[in-house]
Structures are given as C-alpha cells and as structure tokens.
Protein backbone atom coordinates (compact mmCIF):
# COMPACT_ATOMS: atom_id res chain seq x y z
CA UNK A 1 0.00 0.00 0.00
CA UNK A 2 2.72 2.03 0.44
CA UNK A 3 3.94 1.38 -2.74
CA UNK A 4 0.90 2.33 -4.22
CA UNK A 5 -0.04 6.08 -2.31
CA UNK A 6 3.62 7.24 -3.02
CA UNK A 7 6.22 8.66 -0.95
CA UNK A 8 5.41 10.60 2.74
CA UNK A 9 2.06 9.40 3.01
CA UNK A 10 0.46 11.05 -0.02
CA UNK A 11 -2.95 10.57 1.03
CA UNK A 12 -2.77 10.58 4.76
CA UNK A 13 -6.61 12.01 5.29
CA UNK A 14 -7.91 9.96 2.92
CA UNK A 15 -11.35 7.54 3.23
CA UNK A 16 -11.07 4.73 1.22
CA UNK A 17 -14.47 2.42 0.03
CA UNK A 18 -14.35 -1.12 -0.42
CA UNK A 19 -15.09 -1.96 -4.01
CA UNK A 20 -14.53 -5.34 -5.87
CA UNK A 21 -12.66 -4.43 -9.37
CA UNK A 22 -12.92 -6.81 -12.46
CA UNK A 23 -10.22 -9.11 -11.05
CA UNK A 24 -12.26 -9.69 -7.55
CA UNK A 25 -9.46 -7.75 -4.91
CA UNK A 26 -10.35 -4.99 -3.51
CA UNK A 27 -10.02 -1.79 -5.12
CA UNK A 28 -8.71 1.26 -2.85
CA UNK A 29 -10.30 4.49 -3.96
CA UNK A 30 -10.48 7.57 -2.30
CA UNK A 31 -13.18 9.31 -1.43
CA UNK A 32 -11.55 12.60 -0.39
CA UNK A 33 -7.98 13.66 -1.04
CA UNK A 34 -6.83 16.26 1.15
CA UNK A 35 -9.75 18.31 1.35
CA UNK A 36 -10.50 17.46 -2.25
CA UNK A 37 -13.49 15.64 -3.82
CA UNK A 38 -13.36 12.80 -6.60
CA UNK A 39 -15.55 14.31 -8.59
CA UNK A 40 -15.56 14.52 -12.25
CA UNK A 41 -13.70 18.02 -13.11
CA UNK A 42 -14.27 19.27 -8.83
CA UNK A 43 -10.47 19.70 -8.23
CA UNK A 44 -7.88 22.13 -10.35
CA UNK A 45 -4.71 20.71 -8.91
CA UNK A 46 -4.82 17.75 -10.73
CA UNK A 47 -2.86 17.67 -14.30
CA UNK A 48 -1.59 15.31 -16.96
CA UNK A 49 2.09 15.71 -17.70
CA UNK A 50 2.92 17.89 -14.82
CA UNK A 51 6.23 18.70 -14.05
CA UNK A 52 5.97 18.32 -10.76
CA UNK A 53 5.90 15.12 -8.44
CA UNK A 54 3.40 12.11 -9.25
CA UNK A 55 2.85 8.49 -8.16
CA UNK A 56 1.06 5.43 -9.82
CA UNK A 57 -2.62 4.64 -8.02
CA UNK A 58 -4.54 1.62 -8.85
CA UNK A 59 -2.62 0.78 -11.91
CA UNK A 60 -3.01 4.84 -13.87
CA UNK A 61 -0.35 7.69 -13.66
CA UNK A 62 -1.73 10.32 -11.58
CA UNK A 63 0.30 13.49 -11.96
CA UNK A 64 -0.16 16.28 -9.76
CA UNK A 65 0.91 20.26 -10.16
CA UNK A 66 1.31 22.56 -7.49
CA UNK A 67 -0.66 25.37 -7.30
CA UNK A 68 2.25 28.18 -7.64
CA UNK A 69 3.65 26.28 -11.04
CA UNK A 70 -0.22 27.11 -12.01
CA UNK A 71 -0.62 30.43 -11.26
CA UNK A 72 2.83 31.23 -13.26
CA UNK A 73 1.57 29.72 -16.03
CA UNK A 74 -1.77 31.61 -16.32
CA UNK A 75 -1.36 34.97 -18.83
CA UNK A 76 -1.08 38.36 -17.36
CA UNK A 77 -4.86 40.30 -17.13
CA UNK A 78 -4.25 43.49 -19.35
CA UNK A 79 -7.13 45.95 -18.72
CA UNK A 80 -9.82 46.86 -21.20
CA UNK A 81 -8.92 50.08 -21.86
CA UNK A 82 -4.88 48.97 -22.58
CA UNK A 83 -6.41 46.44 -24.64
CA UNK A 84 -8.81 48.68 -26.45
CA UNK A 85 -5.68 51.53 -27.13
CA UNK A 86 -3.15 48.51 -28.24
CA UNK A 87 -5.70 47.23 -31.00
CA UNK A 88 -6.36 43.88 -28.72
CA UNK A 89 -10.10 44.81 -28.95
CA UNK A 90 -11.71 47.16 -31.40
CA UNK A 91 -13.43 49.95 -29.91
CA UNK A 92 -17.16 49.53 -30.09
CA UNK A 93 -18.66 52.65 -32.95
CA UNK A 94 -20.93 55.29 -30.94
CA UNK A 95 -24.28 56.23 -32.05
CA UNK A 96 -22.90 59.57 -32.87
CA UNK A 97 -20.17 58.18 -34.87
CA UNK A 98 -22.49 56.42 -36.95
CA UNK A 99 -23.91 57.03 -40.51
CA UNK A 100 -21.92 60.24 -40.84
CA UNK A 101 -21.25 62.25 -44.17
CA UNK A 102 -18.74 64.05 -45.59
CA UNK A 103 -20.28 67.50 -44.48
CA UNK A 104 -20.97 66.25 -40.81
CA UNK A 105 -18.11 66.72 -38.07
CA UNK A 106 -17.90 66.92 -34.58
CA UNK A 107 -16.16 70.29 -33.00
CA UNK A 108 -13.32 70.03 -30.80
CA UNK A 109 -13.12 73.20 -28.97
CA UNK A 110 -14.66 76.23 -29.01
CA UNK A 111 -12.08 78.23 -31.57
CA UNK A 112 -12.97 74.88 -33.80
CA UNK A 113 -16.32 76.23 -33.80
CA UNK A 114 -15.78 80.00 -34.30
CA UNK A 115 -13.40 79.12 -37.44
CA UNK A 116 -15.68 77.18 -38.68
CA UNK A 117 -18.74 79.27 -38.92
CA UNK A 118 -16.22 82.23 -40.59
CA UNK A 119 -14.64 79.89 -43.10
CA UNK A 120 -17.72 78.82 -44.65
CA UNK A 121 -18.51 81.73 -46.54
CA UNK A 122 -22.27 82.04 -47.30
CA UNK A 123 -23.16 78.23 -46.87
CA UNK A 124 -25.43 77.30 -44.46
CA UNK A 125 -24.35 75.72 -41.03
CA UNK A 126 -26.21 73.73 -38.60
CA UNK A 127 -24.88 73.10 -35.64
CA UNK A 128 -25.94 70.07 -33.58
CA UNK A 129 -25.86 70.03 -29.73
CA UNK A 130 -26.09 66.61 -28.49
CA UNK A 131 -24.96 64.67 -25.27
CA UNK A 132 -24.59 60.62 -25.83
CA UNK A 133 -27.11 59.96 -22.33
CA UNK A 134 -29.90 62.14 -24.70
CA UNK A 135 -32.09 59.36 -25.65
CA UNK A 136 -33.94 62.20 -27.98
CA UNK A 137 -30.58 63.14 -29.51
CA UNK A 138 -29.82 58.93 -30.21
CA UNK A 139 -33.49 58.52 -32.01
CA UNK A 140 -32.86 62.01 -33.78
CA UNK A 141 -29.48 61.20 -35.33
CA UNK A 142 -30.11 58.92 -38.17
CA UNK A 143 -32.67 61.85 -39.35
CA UNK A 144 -30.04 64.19 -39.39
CA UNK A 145 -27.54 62.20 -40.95
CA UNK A 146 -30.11 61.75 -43.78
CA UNK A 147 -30.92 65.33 -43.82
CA UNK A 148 -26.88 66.00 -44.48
CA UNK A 149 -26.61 63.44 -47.50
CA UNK A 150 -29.84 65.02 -49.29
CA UNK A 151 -27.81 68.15 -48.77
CA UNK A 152 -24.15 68.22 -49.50
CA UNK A 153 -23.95 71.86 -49.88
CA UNK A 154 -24.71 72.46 -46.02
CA UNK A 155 -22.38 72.13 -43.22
CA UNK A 156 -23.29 70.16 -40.13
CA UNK A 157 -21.04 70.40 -36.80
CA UNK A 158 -21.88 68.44 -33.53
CA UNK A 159 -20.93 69.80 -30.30
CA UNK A 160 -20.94 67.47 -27.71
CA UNK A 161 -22.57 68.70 -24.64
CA UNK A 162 -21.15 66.34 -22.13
CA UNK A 163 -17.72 67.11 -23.38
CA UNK A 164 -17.98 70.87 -24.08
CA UNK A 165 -20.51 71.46 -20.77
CA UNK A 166 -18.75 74.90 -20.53
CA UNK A 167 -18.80 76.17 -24.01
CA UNK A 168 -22.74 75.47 -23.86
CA UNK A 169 -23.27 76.94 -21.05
CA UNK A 170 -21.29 80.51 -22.76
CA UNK A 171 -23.84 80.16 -25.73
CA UNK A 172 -26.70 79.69 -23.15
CA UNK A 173 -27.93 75.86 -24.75
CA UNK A 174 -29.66 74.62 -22.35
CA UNK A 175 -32.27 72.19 -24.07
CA UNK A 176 -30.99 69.03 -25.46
CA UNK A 177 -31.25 67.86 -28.70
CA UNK A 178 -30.87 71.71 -30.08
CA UNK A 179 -29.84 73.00 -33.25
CA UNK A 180 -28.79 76.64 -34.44
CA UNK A 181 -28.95 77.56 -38.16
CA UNK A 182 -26.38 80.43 -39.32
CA UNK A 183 -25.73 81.74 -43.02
CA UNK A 184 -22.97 84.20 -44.49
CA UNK A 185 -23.57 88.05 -43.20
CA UNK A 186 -27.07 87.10 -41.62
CA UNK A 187 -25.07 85.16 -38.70
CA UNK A 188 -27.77 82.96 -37.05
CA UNK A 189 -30.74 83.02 -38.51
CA UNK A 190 -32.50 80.62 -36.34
CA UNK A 191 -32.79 78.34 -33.45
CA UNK A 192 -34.50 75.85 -31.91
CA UNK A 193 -35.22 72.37 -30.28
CA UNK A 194 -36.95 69.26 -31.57
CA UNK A 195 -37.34 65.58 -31.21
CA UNK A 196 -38.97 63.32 -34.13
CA UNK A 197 -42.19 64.33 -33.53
CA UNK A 198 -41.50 67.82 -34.00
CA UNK A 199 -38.89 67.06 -37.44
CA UNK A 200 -41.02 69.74 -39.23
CA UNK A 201 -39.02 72.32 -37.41
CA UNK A 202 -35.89 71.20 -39.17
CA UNK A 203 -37.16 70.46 -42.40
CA UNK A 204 -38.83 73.73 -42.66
CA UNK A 205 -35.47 75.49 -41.57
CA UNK A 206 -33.93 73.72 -44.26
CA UNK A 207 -36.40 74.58 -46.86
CA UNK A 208 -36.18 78.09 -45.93
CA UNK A 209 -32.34 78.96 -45.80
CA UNK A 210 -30.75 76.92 -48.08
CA UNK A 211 -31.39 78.09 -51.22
CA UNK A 212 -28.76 79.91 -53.27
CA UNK A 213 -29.01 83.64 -51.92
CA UNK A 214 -26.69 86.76 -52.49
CA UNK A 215 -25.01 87.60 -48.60
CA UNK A 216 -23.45 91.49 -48.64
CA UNK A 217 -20.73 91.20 -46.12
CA UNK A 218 -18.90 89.31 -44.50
CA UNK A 219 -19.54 86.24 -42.92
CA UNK A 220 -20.64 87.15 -39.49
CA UNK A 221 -20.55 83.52 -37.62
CA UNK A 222 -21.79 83.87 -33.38
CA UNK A 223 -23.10 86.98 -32.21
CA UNK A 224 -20.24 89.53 -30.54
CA UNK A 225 -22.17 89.14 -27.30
CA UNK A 226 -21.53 85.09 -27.83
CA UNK A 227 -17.81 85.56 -28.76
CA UNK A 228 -17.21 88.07 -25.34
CA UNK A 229 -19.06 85.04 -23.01
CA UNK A 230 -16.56 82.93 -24.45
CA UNK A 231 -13.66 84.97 -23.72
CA UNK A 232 -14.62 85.72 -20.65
CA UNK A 233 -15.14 82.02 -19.60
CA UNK A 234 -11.93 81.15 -17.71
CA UNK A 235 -12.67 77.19 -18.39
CA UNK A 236 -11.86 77.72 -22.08
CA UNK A 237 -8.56 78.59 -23.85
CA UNK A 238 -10.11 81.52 -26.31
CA UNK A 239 -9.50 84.67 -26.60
CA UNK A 240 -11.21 87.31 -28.37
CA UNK A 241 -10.23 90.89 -28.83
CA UNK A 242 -12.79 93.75 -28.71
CA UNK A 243 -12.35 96.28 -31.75
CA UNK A 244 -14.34 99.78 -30.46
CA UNK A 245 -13.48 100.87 -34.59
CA UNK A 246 -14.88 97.63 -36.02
CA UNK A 247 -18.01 98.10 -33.62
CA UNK A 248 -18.37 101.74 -34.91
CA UNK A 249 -18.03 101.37 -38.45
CA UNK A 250 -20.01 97.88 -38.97
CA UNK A 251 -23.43 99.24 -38.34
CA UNK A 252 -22.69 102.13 -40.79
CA UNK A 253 -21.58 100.03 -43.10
CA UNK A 254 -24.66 96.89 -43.05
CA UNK A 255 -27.03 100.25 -43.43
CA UNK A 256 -24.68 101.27 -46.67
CA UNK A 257 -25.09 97.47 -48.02
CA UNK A 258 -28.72 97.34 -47.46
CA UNK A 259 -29.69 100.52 -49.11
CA UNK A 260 -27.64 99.26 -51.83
CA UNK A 261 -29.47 96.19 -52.00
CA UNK A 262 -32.85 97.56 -52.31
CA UNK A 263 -31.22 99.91 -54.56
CA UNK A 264 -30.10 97.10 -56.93
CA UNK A 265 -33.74 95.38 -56.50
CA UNK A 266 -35.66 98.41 -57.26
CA UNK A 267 -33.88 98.96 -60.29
CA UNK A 268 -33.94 95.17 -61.48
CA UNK A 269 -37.99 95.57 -60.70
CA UNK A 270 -38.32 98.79 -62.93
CA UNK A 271 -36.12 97.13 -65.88
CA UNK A 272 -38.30 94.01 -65.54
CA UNK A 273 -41.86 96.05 -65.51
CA UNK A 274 -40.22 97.77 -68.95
CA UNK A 275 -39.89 94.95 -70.30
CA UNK A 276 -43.36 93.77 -70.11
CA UNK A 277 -44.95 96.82 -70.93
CA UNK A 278 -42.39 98.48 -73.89
C-alpha cells in the first residue's frame, strides 16, 4: 500500500471504500484527497504531464501540479482600456459616430467652432448640440444624418454637450437635442429644439435657408455678445479681442449694403416692368 499512495504518506486524510474491481481484490479508492473531492472536473490541482511530483494509483499515472507552477503559467490580465488603445479589442462605434457624411463633423473646442462658422462663406451651417445619455438626440441622429446626405452643400457640426458642458453653457444651450442655423452676413438666422415628432421644425429650416441667396458682407458667424461670453469664460482657452473701430463702423456700413441692396432690386424691378410693358 505504500507502494501504491507514493512517498510521505500522499494521502494521509484519505477515506477509502471497499469496491470489488474486475479481477475480484479490492479496489482502494479515495473518497476525499486532502480536502478534495473525486468528482468529475471538482479539483484544479490535478494535471496530466505535470512537471511536478506524481505516483502510480490503482494501476493509472496520476500526476499532480502545485498550485504556484499554475498560477505562473496563467497569462497576465491586461485591462480593457490597454487592450482597447493597443488594437487587442476594437473599440465599439458610438451612435454619434455612426452614418456620418462628408459634411458632418464633430467640434473640438470652441475656436474649432468660431473658425468654422467664418470659413464657410455664405453656406449654411447647422450646428448640432447633443450629449450621448440624450435618448432624444440617439433617435434624432439617423434623421439628421439623412438630412446632411440630401444636402451636400450644407455644413453640419456636432458639439458634444457632455464634453464641451462649458462652451454650452457661454452660448446659453440649455435644451438638449438643439440646433442653431447660421448663413454668411445674416449670422444665425435661427434656433431651436426638436425631437422626431417635431422634425417639421428642421425640415422647414432647411427649406427656408438653403437656397442659393446673395449675402453682402462678410460672414458674421456667433453673435459679438456670444464671442465676449466665451472669452470671458476662464474654463476655455479663447481669446477674443474687442475692436471699439470695427463696432463703430459695422453698423454704418450693413445700413450702406442694405440701401444698396434695395437699390439694386428696385432697379432690377423697374427694368423688368419695362420689359413687359415696352
């Protein structure tokens, strides 16, 4: 028997039952081996071709592994987000990240935003305020991303709210989703807030400024009051300098442009009514 459990009493707690094998001895098998229990798959520590020590019982090889060999064996847990950055696992696409086209971006920062409305001229912008937790915003999204591929001539930014709480707060957007409409010299020419059931909003926005129109001016972008709440916002790395000249002369000059625009259309009328009647 000694022969048989292995060196230094290998099972010394062990129970043993009395069973009859095929050849008619008695067959030791034990019921519990040091606080472990015979059954099938209940114990880790036991392992074909182990390395460490092992002994022959009732005619098999048992091999046994210690439980340190085990542990060094097992593969280093690398977090998630090391995993996610190293290419391990790909980074699951955000409802906001999805179905955009190529006139839809998100904004980065709030000088992102004021460049943005300048550079483009007299196309119309939307600008999108969303936060990812706005379950109006999610069920809203594929609308507007449908709305930007029927039209490629307008410009769509997002602003994340959750990201940019601060920046919102400066151009007093409040109301999640929420959408503000600006055009060339006009600057904004509307705001607003809807959800699906109030889409008409948008598409009736849409309908009204996009169309090809003449802007005198420059392009006008956020309201000075908008552009000084920024600046003044310590949270935010913007700056925007005051010009008292600019502020006197602008005025005097959009009341030059528009008499010369209804100049220009009452002339165009009177050539037109000519025309008809010669």
């Amino acid at each position: 028997m000694a022969e048989v459990l292995g060196k230094a009493n290998l099972f010394p707690t062990g129970h043993y039952s009395q069973k009859k094998n095929l050849e008619g001895g008695a067959c030791l098998v034990p019921k519990k081996i040091s606080g472990f229990c015979l059954k099938k798959n209940s114990f880790f520590s036991l392992m074909v071709k182990s390395l460490a020590s092992s002994s022959d019982f009732n005619g098999q090889r048992v091999h046994f592994m210690e439980k340190e060999n085990m542990n060094k064996r097992r593969f280093p847990q690398v977090p998630i987000k090391a995993q996610m950055k190293t290419g391990l696992i790909s980074r699951g696409q955000k409802w906001w990240e999805k179905g955009l086209q190529p006139n839809m971006k998100e904004v980065t920062s709030a000088q992102e935003l004021v460049d943005s409305l300048l550079n483009a001229g007299d196309k119309l912008v939307v600008v999108d305020f969303f936060s990812p937790g706005c379950g109006g915003c999610k069920a809203l999204h594929p609308k507007i991303c449908q709305f930007a591929e029927m039209n490629p001539d307008v410009q769509f930014l997002q602003v994340n709210y959750e990201e940019h709480k601060s920046m919102c707060y400066s151009l007093n957007v409040h109301v999640l989703p929420f959408f503000r409409f600006y055009r060339g010299a006009q600057g904004r020419v509307c705001s607003f807030s809807c959800t699906n059931a109030t889409i008409k909003k948008f598409k009736d926005a849409l309908a009204k400024h996009t169309p090809d129109r003449c802007s005198l001016g420059p392009t006008k972008g956020l309201e000075e009051k908008e552009l000084l709440a920024l600046s003044a916002n310590k949270d935010l790395p913007f700056h925007y300098a005051r010009n008292q000249f600019s502020q006197l002369l602008f005025p005097c000059m959009k009341r030059l442009l528009y008499q010369i625009k209804i100049h220009l259309i009452q002339r165009q009328s009177s050539r037109f009514q000519s025309q008809q009647h010669p």
